[in-house]
Protein backbone atom coordinates (compact mmCIF):
# COMPACT_ATOMS: atom_id res chain seq x y z
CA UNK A 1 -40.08 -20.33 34.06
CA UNK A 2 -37.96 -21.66 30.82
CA UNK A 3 -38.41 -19.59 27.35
CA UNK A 4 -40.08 -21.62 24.55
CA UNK A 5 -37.15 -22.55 22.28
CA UNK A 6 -36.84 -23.61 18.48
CA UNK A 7 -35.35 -26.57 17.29
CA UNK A 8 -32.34 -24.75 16.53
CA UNK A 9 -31.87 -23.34 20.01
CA UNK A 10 -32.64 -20.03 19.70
CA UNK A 11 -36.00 -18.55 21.31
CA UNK A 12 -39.22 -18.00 19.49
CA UNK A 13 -38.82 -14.44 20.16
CA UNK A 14 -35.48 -13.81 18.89
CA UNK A 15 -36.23 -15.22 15.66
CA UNK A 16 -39.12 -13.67 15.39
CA UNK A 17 -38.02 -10.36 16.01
CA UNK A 18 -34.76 -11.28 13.60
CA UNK A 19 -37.45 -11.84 11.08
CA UNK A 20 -39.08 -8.46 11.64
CA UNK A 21 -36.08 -6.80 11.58
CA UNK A 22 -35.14 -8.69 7.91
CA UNK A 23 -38.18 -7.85 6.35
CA UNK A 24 -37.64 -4.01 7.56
CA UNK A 25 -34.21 -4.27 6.46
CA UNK A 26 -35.17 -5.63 2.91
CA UNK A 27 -38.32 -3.20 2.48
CA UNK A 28 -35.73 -0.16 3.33
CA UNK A 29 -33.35 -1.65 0.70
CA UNK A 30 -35.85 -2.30 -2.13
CA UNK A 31 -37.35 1.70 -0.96
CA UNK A 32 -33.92 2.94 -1.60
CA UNK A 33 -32.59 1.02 -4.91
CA UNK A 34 -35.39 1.48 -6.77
CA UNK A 35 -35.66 4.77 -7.90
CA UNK A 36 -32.16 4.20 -9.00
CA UNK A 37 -32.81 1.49 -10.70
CA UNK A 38 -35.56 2.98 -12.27
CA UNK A 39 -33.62 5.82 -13.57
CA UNK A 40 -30.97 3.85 -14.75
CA UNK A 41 -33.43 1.97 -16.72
CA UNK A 42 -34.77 4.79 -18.50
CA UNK A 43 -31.39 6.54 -19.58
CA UNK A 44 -30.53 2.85 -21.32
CA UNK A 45 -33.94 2.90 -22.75
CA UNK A 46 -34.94 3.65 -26.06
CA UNK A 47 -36.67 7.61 -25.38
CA UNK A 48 -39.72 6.92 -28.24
CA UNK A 49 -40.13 3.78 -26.47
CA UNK A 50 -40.26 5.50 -22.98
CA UNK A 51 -42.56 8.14 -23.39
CA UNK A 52 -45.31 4.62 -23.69
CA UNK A 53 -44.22 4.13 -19.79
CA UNK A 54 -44.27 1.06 -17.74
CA UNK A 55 -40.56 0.99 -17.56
CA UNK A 56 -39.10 -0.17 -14.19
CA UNK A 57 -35.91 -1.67 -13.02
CA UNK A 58 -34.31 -2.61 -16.64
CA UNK A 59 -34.81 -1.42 -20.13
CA UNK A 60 -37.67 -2.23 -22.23
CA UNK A 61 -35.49 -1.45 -26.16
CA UNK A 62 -31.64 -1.14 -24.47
CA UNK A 63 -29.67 1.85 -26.16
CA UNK A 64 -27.02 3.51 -25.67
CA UNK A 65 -28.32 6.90 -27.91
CA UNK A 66 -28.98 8.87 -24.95
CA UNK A 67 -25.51 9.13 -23.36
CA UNK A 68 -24.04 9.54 -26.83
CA UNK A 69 -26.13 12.61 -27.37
CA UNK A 70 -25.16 13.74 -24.22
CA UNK A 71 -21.73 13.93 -24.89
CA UNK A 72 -21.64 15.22 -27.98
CA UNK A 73 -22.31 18.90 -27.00
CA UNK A 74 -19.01 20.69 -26.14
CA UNK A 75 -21.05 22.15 -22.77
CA UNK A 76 -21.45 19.24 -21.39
CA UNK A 77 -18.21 17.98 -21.77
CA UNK A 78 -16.78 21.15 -20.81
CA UNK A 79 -19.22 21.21 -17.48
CA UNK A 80 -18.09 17.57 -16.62
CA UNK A 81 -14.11 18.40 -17.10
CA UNK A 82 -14.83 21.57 -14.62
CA UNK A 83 -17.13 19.65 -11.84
CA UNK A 84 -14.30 17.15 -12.09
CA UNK A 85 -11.53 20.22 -11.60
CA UNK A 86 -13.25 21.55 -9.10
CA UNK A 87 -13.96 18.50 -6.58
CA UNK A 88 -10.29 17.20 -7.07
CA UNK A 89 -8.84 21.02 -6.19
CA UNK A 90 -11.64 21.60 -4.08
CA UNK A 91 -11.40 18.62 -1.70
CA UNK A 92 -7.56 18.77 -1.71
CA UNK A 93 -7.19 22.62 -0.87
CA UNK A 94 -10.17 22.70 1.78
CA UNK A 95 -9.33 19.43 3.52
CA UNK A 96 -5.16 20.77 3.83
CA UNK A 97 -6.64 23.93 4.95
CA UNK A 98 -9.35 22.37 7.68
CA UNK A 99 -7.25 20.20 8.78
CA UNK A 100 -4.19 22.94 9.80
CA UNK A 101 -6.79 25.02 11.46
CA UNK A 102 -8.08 22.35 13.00
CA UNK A 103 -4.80 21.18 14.42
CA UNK A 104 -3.78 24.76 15.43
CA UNK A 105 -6.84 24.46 17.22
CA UNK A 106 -5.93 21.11 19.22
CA UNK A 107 -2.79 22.29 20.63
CA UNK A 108 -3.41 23.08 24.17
CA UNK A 109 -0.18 25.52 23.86
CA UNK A 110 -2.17 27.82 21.83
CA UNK A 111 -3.31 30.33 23.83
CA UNK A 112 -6.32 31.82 21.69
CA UNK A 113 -7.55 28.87 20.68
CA UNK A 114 -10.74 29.38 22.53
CA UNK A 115 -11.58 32.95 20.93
CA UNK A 116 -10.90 31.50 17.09
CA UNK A 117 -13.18 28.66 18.21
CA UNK A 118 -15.86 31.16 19.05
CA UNK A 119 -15.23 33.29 15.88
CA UNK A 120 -15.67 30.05 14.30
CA UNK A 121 -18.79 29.17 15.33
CA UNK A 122 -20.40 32.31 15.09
CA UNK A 123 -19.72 31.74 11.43
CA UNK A 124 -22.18 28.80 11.43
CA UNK A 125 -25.04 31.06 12.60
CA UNK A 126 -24.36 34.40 11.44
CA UNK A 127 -23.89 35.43 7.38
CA UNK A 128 -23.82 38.43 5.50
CA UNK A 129 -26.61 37.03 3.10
CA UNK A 130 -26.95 36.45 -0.53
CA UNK A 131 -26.52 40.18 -2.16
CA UNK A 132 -23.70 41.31 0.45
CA UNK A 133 -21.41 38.13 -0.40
CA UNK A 134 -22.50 38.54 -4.10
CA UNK A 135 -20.94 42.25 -3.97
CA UNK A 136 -17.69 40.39 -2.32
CA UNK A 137 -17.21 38.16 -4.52
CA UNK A 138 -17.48 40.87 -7.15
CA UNK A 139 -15.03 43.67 -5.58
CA UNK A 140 -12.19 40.51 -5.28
CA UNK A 141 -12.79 40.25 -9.03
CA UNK A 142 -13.45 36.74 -8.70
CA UNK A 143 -16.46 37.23 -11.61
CA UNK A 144 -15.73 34.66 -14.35
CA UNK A 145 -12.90 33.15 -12.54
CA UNK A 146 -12.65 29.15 -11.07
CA UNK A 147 -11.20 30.66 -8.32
CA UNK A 148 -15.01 31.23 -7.30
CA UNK A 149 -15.39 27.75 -6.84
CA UNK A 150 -11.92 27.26 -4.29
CA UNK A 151 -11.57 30.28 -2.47
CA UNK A 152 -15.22 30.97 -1.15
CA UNK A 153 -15.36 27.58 1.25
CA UNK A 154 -11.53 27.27 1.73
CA UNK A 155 -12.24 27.01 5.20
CA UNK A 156 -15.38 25.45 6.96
CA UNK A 157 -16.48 25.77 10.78
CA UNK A 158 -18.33 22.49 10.71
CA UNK A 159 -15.50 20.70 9.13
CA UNK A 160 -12.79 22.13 11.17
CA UNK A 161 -14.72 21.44 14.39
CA UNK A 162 -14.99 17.39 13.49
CA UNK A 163 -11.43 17.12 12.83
CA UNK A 164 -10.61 19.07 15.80
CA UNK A 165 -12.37 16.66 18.19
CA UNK A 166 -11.44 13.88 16.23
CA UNK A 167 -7.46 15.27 16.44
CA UNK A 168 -8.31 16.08 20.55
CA UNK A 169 -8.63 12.03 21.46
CA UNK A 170 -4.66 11.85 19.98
CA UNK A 171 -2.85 11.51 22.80
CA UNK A 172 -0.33 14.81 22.84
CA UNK A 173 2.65 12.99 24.63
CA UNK A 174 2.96 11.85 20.82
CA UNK A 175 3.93 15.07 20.02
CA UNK A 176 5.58 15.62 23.07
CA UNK A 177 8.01 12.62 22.14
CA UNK A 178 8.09 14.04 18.30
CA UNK A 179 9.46 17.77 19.57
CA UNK A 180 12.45 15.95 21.73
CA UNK A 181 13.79 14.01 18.55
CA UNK A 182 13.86 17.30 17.11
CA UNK A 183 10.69 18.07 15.04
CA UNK A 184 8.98 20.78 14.27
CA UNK A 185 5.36 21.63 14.23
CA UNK A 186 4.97 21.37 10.45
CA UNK A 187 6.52 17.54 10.98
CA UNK A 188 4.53 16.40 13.92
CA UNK A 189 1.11 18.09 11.19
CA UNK A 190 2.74 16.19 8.53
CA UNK A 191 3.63 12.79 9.93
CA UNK A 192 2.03 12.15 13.11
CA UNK A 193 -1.21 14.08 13.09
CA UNK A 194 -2.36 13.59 9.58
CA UNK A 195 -1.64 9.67 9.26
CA UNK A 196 -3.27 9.22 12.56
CA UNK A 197 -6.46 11.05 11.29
CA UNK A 198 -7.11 9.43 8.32
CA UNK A 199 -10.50 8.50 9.42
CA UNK A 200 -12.13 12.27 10.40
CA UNK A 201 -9.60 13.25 7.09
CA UNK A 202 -12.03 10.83 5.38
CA UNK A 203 -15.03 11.77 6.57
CA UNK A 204 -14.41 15.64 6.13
CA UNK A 205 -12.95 14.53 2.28
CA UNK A 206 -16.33 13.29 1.31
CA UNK A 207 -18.43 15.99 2.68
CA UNK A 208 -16.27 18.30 0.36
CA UNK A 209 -16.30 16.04 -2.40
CA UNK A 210 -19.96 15.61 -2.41
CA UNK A 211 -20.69 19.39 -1.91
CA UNK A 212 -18.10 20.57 -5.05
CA UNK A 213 -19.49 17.55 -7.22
CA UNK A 214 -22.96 18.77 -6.69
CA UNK A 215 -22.76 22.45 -6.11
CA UNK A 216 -24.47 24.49 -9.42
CA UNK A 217 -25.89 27.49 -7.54
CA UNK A 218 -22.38 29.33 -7.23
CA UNK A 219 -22.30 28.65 -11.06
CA UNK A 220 -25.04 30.28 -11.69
CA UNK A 221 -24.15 33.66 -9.95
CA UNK A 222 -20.81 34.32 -10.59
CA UNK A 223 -19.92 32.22 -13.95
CA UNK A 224 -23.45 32.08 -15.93
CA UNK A 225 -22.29 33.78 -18.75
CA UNK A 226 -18.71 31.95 -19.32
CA UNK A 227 -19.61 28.45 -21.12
CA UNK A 228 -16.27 27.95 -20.46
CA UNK A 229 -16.65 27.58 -16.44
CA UNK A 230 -19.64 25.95 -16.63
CA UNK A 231 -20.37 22.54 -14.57
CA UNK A 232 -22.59 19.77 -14.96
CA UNK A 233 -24.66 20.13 -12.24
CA UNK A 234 -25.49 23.72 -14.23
CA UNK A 235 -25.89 22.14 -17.76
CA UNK A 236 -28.37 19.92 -15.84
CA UNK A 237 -30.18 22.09 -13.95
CA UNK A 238 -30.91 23.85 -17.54
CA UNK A 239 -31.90 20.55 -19.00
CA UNK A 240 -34.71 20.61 -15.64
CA UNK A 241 -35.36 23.55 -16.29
CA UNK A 242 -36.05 23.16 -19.80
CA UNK A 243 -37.84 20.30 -19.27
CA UNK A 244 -40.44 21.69 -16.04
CA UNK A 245 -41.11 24.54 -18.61
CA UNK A 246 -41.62 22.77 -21.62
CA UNK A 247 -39.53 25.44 -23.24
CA UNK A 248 -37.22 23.18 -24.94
CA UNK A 249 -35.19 26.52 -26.34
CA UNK A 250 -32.54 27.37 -24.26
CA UNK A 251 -30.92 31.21 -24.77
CA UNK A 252 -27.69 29.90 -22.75
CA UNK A 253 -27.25 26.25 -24.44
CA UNK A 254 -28.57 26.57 -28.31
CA UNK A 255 -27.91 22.74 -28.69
CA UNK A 256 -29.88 21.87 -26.66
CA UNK A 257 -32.96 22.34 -29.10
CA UNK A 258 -31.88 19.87 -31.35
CA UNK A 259 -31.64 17.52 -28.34
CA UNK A 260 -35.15 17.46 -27.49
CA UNK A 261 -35.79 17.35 -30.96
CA UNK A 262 -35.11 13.59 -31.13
CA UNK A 263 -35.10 12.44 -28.03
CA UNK A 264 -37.05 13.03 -25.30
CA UNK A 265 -36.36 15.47 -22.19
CA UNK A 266 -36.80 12.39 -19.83
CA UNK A 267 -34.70 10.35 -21.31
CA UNK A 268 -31.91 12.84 -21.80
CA UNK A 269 -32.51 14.05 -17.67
CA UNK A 270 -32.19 10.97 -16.44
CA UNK A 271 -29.11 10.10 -18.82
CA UNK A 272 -27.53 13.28 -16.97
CA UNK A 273 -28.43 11.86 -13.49
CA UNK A 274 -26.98 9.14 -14.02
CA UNK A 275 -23.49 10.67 -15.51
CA UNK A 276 -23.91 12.89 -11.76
CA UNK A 277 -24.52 10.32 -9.55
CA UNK A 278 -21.84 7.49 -10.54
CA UNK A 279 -18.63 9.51 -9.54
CA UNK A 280 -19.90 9.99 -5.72
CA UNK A 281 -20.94 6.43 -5.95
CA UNK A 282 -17.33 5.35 -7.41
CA UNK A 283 -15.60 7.03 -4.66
CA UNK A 284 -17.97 6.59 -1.67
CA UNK A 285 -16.83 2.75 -0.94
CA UNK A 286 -13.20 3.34 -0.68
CA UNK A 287 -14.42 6.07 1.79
CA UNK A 288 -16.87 4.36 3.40
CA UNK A 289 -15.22 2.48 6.36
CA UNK A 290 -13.65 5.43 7.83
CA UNK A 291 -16.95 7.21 7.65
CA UNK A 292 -18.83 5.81 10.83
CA UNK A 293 -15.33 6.24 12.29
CA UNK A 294 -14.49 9.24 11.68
CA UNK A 295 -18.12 10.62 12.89
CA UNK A 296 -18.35 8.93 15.83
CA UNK A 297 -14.74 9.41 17.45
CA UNK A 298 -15.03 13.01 15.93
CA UNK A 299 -17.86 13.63 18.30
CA UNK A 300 -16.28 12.44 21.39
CA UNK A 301 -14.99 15.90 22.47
CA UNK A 302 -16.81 19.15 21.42
């Protein structure tokens, strides 16, 4: 029994199904973009002229008012140089750090690799809480200190795990071969292990990057009262704030009165989105074709 065909030679049913599959594809895409899009159109809109509505993928009166208001206050400036700080040290320190442990970890010469892997884990399941690793954080005099930011999630199990496994599926007669010509374990890290991992390195780079760039709570706790460690995930959170309450007086940011004075709290949130969002979305394409990689290879092994 033949399969009805098309012209083109393909069967009826694989082109309709391609068809399905296109129109999923295109509804998922248009889902996704457009409350981006939408948001972008309102912090390049005039804010009298958005508080009418009916604004959606581009700007009814284009301006450029909102991000200039936005960085004119010292705060956020100051909150955007320190999220920026902070993900470049951040990422650096915790992926060098990860990535050591991890290959400690991977060397089937290490004889306690199996009880750190176990401490490690437990980690993942079992905390202190809130108030306990509040009081730590306090008796290390880290209060008011952007070594609160670093030194907290140096080291994390989930990360360390995925570049474990992903380090696990590199053959070890490579370094084997290294240790006859003479190197040591530091040069066989160095060299052969960390060039060869660039895709779990990737991977485990963005998770950091994304968490530091985003991370606000941590400011909030330990560095609320020094304006000069604040970050811009914090400055927005008490524009949100602000704006939810329809207090537009805020005790911790006096500026931002005059803010909401002439223009409007939507117009300056979504401005501040949008200053948020485009860094991750700068960096995520150079990153992105190691990231299916580095997952999938990464979960080979456990």
């Amino acid at each position: 029994m033949s399969t009805k065909q098309s012209p083109m030679g393909t069967p009826m049913s694989d082109r309709i199904f391609n068809l399905v599959v296109y129109v999923f594809v295109i509804g998922v895409m248009i889902v996704t973009l457009y409350p981006f899009l939408n948001v972008l159109a309102l912090s390049f809109n005039d804010s009298i002229d958005s508080v009418r509505g009916g604004i959606t993928i581009y700007p009814r009166e284009f301006t450029l008012r909102n991000y200039d208001l936005i960085f004119s206050f010292p705060s956020l400036l100051t909150g955007f140089k320190i999220s920026v700080l902070r993900t470049v040290i951040g990422t650096i320190v915790g992926l060098i750090s990860a990535s050591m442990l991890a290959y400690a970890l991977s060397r089937p010469d290490f004889q306690g690799r199996r009880f750190v892997s176990v401490y490690l884990a437990l980690t993942m399941y079992v905390s202190g809480g809130l108030i306990p690793f509040y009081f730590l954080i306090k008796d290390l005099h880290m209060m008011n200190t952007f070594a609160v930011y670093i030194i907290p999630g140096l080291v994390s199990a989930f990360n360390v795990f995925i570049i474990r496994s992903f380090m696990d599926t590199i053959p070890y007669a490579l370094q084997e071969s290294a240790k006859l010509d003479g190197a040591n374990d530091f040069t066989i890290y160095w060299r052969i292990i960390l060039p060869m991992s660039k895709p779990a390195l990737a991977t485990i780079a963005l998770f950091l990057a994304v968490g530091q760039w985003n991370s606000w709570f941590d400011t909030y706790l330990y560095n609320g009262s020094n304006e000069s460690l604040t970050t811009l995930q914090f400055e927005l959170m008490k524009v949100l704030q602000s704006t939810t309450s329809g207090n537009n007086a805020d005790i911790h940011n006096p500026n931002l009165t005059q803010v909401m004075s002439t223009v409007s709290p939507e117009s300056v949130k979504m401005a501040i989105t949008i200053v948020v969002t485009l860094p991750i979305l700068l960096v995520y394409p150079f990153l992105q074709r190691y990231f299916v990689k580095g997952m999938t290879l990464g979960a080979v092994k456990g």
